[in-house]
C-alpha atoms as a PDB file:
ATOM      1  CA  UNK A   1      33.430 -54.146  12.466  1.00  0.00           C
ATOM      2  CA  UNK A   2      31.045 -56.186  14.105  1.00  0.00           C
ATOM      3  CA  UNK A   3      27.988 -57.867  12.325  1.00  0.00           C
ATOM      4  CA  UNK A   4      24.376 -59.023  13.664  1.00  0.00           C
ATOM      5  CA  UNK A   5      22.238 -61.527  12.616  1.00  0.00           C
ATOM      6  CA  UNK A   6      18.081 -61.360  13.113  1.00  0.00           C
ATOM      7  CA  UNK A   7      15.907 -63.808  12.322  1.00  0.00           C
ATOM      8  CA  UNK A   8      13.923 -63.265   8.964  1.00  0.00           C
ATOM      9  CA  UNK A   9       9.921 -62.653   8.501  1.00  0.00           C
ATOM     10  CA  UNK A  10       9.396 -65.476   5.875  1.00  0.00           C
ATOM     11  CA  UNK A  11      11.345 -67.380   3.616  1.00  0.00           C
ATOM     12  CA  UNK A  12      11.195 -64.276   0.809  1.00  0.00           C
ATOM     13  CA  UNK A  13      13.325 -61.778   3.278  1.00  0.00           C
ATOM     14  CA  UNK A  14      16.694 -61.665   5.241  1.00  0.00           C
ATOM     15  CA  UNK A  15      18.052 -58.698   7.426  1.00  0.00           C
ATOM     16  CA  UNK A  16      21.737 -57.523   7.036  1.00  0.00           C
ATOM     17  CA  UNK A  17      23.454 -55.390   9.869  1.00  0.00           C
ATOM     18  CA  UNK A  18      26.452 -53.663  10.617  1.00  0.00           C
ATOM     19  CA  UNK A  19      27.797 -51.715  13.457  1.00  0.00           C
ATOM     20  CA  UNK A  20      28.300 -48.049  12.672  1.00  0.00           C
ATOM     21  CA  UNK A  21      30.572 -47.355  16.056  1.00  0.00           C
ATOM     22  CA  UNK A  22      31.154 -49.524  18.378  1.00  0.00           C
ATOM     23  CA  UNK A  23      28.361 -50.206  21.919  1.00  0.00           C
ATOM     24  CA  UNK A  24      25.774 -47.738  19.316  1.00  0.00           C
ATOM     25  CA  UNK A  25      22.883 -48.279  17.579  1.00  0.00           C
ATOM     26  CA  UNK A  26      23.082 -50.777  15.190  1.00  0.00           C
ATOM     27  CA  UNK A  27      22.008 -49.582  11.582  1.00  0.00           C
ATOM     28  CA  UNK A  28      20.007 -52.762   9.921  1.00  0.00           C
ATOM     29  CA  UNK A  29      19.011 -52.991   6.121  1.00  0.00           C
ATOM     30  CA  UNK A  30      16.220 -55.212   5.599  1.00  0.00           C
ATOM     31  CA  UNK A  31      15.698 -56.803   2.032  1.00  0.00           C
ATOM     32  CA  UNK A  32      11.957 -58.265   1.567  1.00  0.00           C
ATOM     33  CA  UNK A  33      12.213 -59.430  -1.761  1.00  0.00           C
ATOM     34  CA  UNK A  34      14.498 -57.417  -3.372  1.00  0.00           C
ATOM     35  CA  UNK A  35      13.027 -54.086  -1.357  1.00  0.00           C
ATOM     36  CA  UNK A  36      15.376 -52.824   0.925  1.00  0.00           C
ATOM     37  CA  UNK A  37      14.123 -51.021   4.484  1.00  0.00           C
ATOM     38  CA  UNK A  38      16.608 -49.712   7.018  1.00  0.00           C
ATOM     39  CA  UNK A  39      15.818 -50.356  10.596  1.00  0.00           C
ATOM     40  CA  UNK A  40      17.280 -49.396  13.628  1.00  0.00           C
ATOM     41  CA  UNK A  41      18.182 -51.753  15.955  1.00  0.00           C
ATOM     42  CA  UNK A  42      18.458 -50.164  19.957  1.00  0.00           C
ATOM     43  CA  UNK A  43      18.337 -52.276  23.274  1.00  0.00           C
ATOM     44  CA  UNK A  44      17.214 -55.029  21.518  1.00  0.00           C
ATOM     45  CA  UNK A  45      14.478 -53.660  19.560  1.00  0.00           C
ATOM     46  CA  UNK A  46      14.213 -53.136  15.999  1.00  0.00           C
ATOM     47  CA  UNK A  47      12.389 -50.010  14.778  1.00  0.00           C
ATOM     48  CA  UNK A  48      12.278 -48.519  11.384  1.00  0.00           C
ATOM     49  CA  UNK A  49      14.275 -45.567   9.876  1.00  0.00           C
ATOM     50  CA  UNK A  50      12.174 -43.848   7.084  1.00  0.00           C
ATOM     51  CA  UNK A  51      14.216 -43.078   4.145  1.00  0.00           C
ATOM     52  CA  UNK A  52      12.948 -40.120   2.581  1.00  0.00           C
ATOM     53  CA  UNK A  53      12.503 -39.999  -1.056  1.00  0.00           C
ATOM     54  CA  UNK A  54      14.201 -37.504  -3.147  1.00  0.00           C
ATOM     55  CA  UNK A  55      13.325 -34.250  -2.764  1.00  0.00           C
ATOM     56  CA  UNK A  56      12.221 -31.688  -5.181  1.00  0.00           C
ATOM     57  CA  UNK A  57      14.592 -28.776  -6.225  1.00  0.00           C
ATOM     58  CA  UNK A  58      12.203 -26.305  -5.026  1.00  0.00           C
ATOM     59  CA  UNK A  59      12.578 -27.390  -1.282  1.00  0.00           C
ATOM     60  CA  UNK A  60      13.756 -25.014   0.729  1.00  0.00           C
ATOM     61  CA  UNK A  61      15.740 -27.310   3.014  1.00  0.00           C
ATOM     62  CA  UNK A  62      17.951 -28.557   1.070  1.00  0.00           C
ATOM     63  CA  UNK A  63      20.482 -26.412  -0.904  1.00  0.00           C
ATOM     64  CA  UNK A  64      22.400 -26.937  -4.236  1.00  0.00           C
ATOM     65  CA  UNK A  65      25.520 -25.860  -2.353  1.00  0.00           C
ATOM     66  CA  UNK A  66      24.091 -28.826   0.568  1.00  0.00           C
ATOM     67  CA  UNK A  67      23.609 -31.105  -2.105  1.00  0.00           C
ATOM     68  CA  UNK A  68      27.131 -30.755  -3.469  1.00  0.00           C
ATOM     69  CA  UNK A  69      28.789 -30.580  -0.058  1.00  0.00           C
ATOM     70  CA  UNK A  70      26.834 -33.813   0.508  1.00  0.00           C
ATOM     71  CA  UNK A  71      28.163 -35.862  -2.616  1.00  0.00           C
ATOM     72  CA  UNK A  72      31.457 -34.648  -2.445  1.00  0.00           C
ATOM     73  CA  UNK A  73      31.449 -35.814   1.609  1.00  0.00           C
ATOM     74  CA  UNK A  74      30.504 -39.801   0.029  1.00  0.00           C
ATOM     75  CA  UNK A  75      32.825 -39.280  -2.332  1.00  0.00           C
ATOM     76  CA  UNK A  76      35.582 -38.717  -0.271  1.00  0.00           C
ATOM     77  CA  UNK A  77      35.200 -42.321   1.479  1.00  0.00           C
ATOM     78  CA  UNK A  78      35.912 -43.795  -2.121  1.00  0.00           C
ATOM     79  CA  UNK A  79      38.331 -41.583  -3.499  1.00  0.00           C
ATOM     80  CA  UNK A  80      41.421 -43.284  -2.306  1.00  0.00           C
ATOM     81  CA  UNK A  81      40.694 -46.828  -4.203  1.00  0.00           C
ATOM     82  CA  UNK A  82      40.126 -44.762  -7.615  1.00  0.00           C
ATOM     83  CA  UNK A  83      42.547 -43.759 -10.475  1.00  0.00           C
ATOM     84  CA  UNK A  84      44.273 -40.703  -9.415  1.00  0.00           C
ATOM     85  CA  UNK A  85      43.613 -38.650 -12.555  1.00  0.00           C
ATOM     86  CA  UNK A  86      39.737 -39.280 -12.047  1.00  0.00           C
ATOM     87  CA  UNK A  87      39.741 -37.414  -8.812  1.00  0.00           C
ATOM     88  CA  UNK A  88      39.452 -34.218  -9.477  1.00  0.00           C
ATOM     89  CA  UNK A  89      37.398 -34.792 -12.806  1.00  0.00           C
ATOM     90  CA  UNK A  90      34.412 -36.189 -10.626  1.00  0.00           C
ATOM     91  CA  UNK A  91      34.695 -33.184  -8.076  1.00  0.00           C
ATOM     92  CA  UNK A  92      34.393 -31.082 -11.632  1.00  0.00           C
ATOM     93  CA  UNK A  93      31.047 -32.851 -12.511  1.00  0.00           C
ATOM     94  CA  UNK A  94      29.581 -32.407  -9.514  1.00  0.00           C
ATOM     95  CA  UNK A  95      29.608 -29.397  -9.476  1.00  0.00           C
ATOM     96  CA  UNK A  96      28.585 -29.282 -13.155  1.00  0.00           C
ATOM     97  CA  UNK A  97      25.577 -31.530 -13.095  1.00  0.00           C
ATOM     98  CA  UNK A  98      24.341 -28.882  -9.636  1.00  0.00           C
ATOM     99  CA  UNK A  99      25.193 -25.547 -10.876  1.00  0.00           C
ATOM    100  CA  UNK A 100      23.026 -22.820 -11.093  1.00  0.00           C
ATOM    101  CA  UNK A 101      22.978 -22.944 -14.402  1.00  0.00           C
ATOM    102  CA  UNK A 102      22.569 -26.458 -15.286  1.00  0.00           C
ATOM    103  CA  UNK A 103      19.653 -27.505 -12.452  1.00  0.00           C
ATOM    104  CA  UNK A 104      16.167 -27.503 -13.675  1.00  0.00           C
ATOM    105  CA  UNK A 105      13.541 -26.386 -11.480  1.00  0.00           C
ATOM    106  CA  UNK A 106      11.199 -29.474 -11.669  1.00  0.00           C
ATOM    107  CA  UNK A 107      14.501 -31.934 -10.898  1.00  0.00           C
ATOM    108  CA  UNK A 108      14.527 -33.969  -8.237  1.00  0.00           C
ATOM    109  CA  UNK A 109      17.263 -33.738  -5.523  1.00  0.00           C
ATOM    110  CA  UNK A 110      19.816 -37.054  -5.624  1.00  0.00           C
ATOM    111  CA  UNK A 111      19.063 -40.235  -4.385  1.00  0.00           C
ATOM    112  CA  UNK A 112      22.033 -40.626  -2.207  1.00  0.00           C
ATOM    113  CA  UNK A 113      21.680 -44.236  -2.566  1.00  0.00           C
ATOM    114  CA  UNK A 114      21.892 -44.167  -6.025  1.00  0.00           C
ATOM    115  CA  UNK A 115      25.684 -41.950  -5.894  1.00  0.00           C
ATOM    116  CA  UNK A 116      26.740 -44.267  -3.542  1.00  0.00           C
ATOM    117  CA  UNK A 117      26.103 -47.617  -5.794  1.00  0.00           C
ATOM    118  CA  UNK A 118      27.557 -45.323  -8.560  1.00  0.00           C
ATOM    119  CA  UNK A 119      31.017 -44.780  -6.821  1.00  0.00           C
ATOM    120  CA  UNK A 120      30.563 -48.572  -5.772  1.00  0.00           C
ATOM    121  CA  UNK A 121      30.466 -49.525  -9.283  1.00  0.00           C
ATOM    122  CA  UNK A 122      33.432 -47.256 -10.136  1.00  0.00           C
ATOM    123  CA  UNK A 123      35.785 -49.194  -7.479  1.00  0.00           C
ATOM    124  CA  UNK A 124      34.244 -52.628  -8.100  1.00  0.00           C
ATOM    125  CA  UNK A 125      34.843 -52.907 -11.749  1.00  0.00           C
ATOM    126  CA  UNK A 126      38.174 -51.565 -11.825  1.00  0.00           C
ATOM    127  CA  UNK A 127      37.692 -49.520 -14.970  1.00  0.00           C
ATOM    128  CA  UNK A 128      39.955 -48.097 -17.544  1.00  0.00           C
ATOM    129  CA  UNK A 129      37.866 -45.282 -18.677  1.00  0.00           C
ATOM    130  CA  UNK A 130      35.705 -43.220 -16.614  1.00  0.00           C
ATOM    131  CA  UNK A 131      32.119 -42.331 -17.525  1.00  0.00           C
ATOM    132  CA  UNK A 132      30.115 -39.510 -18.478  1.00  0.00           C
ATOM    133  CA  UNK A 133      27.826 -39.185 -15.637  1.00  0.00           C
ATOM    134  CA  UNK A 134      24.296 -38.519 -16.017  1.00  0.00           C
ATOM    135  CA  UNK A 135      21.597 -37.085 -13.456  1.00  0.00           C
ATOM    136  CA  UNK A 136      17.694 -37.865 -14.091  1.00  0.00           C
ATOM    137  CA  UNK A 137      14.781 -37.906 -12.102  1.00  0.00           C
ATOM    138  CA  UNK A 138      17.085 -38.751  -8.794  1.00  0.00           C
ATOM    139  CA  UNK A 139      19.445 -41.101 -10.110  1.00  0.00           C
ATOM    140  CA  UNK A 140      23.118 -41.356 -11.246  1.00  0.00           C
ATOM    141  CA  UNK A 141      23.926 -43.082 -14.207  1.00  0.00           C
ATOM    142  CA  UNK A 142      27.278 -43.957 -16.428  1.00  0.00           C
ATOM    143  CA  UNK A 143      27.961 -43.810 -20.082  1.00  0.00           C
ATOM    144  CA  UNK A 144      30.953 -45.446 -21.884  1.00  0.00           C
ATOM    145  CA  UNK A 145      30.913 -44.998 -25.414  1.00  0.00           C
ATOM    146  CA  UNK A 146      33.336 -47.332 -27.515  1.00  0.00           C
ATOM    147  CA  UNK A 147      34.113 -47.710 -31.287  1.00  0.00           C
ATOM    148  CA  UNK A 148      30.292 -48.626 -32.356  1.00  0.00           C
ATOM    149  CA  UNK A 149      29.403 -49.662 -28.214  1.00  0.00           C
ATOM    150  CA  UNK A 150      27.393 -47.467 -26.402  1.00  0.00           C
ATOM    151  CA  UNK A 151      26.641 -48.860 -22.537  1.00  0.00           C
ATOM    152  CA  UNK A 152      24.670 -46.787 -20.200  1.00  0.00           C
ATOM    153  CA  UNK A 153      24.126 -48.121 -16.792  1.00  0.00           C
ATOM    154  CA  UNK A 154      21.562 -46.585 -14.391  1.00  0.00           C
ATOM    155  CA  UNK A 155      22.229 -46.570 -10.449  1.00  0.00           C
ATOM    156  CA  UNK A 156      19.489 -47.674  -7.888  1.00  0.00           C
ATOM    157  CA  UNK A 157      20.311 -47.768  -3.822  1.00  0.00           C
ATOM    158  CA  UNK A 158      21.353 -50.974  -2.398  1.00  0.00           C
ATOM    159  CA  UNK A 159      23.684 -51.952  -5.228  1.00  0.00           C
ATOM    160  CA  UNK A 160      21.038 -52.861  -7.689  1.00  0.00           C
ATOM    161  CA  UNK A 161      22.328 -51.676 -11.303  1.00  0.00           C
ATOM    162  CA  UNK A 162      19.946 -51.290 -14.799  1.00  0.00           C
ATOM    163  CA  UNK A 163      21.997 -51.582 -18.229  1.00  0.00           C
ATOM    164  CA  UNK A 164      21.479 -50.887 -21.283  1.00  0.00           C
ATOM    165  CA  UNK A 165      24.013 -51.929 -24.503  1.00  0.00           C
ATOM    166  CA  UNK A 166      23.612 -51.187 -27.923  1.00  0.00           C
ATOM    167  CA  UNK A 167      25.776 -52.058 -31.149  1.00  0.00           C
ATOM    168  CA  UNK A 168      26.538 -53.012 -34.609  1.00  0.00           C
ATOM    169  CA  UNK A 169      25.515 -56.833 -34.939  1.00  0.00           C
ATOM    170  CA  UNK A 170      25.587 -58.156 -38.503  1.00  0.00           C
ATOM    171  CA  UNK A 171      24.389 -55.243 -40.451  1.00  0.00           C
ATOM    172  CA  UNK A 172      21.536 -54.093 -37.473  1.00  0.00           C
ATOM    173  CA  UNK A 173      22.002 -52.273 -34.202  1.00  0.00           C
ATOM    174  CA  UNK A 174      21.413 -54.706 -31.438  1.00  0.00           C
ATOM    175  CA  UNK A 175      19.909 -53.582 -28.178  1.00  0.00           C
ATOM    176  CA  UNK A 176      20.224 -55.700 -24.921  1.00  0.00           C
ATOM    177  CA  UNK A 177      19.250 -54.871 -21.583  1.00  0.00           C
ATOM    178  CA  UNK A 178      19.313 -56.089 -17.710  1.00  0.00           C
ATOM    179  CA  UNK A 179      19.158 -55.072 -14.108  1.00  0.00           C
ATOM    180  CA  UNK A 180      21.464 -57.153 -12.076  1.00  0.00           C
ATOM    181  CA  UNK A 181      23.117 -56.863  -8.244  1.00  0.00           C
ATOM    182  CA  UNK A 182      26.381 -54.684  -8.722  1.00  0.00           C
ATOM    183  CA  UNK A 183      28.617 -58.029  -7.541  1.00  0.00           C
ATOM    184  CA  UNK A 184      26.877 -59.448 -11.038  1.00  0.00           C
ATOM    185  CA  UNK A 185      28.399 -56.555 -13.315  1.00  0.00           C
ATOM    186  CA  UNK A 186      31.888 -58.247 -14.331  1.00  0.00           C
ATOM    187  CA  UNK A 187      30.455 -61.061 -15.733  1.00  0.00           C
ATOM    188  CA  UNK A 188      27.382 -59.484 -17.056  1.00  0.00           C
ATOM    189  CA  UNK A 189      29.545 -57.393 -19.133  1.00  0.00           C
ATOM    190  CA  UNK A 190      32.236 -59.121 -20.171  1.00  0.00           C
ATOM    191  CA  UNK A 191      30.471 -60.402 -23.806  1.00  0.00           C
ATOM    192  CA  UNK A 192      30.381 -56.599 -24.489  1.00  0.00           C
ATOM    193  CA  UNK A 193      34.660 -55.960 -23.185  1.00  0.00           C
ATOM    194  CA  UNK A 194      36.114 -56.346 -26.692  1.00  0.00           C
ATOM    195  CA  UNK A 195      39.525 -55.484 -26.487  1.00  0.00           C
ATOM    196  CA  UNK A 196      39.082 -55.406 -22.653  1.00  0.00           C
ATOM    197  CA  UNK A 197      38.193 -51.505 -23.352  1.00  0.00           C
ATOM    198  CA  UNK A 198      35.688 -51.759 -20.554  1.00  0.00           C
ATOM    199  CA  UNK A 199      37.986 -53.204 -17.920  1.00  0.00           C
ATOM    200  CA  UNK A 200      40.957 -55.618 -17.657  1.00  0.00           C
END
């Protein structure tokens, strides 16, 4: 895979590229202090891509059966570096979390971003145990509950994670929280892997 480099706006941004297939457009992600902008970059010119926010449930273009098909489609580019038994058990709570049944009409439709940093996170920590995953307002979350630990970690696009850990701390229930870059996780974590329950 090939890789460009472009010259930044000011000191507070940088712009990332990659080649999606090679002699064709060139999909660039911009990061302007900490805000990430895809561009496009086409006989030498850089334009913008607008990222559409998540849509509402009531939109009729996008279907629940879309939405799944969708996930399941991102999903499948990750699979193969995950546990075997968790395969099918993610497939399961897909289709779960964007049932029928289970969708509320004021939800919004997925961030796509946010599943993607999500199955990221999965892979890059190497865990032993995987999640219950949560769906709110867009975004894909994780929740590991163990002995008196309860860690939830929220998804946002471009691999930026929010955490939140509570426990037992001499006689109270300490709260801590943190956003951090995903590549930032392991060591984030790693006061809160007692017994290396969290991963190895």
């Amino acid at each position: 895979m090939s890789s460009l480099t472009a010259k930044p706006e000011n000191k507070n941004s940088a712009v990332l590229a990659r080649v999606r297939e090679p002699d064709r457009d060139r999909i660039v992600c911009r990061f302007t202090e900490g805000h990430g902008e895809l561009l496009r970059f086409s006989a030498g010119v850089f334009s913008p891509i607008l990222c559409p926010r998540p849509l509402k449930a009531s939109s009729s273009d996008i279907s629940l059966d879309e939405t799944r098909i969708s996930l399941k489609e991102m999903y499948s580019k990750y699979v193969m570096h995950l546990p075997r038994e968790w395969r099918h058990a993610v497939f399961e709570r897909v289709d779960e979390l964007f049932s029928e049944d289970e969708w509320e009409e004021d939800e919004s439709q997925p961030n796509m971003g946010s599943w993607e940093t999500f199955l990221r996170l999965l892979v890059f920590l190497k865990l032993k145990k995987l999640p219950s995953i949560g769906f709110h307002n867009g975004y894909f979350s994780g929740v590991w509950v163990h002995s008196d630990i309860r860690m939830t970690i929220v998804c946002r696009p471009f691999d930026h994670i929010e955490w939140v850990c509570s426990r037992d701390g001499e006689g109270e229930r300490e709260v801590t929280a943190g956003d951090a870059p995903l590549h930032r996780m392991r060591a984030l974590l790693q006061s809160y892997n007692d017994e290396r329950w969290l991963y190895d």
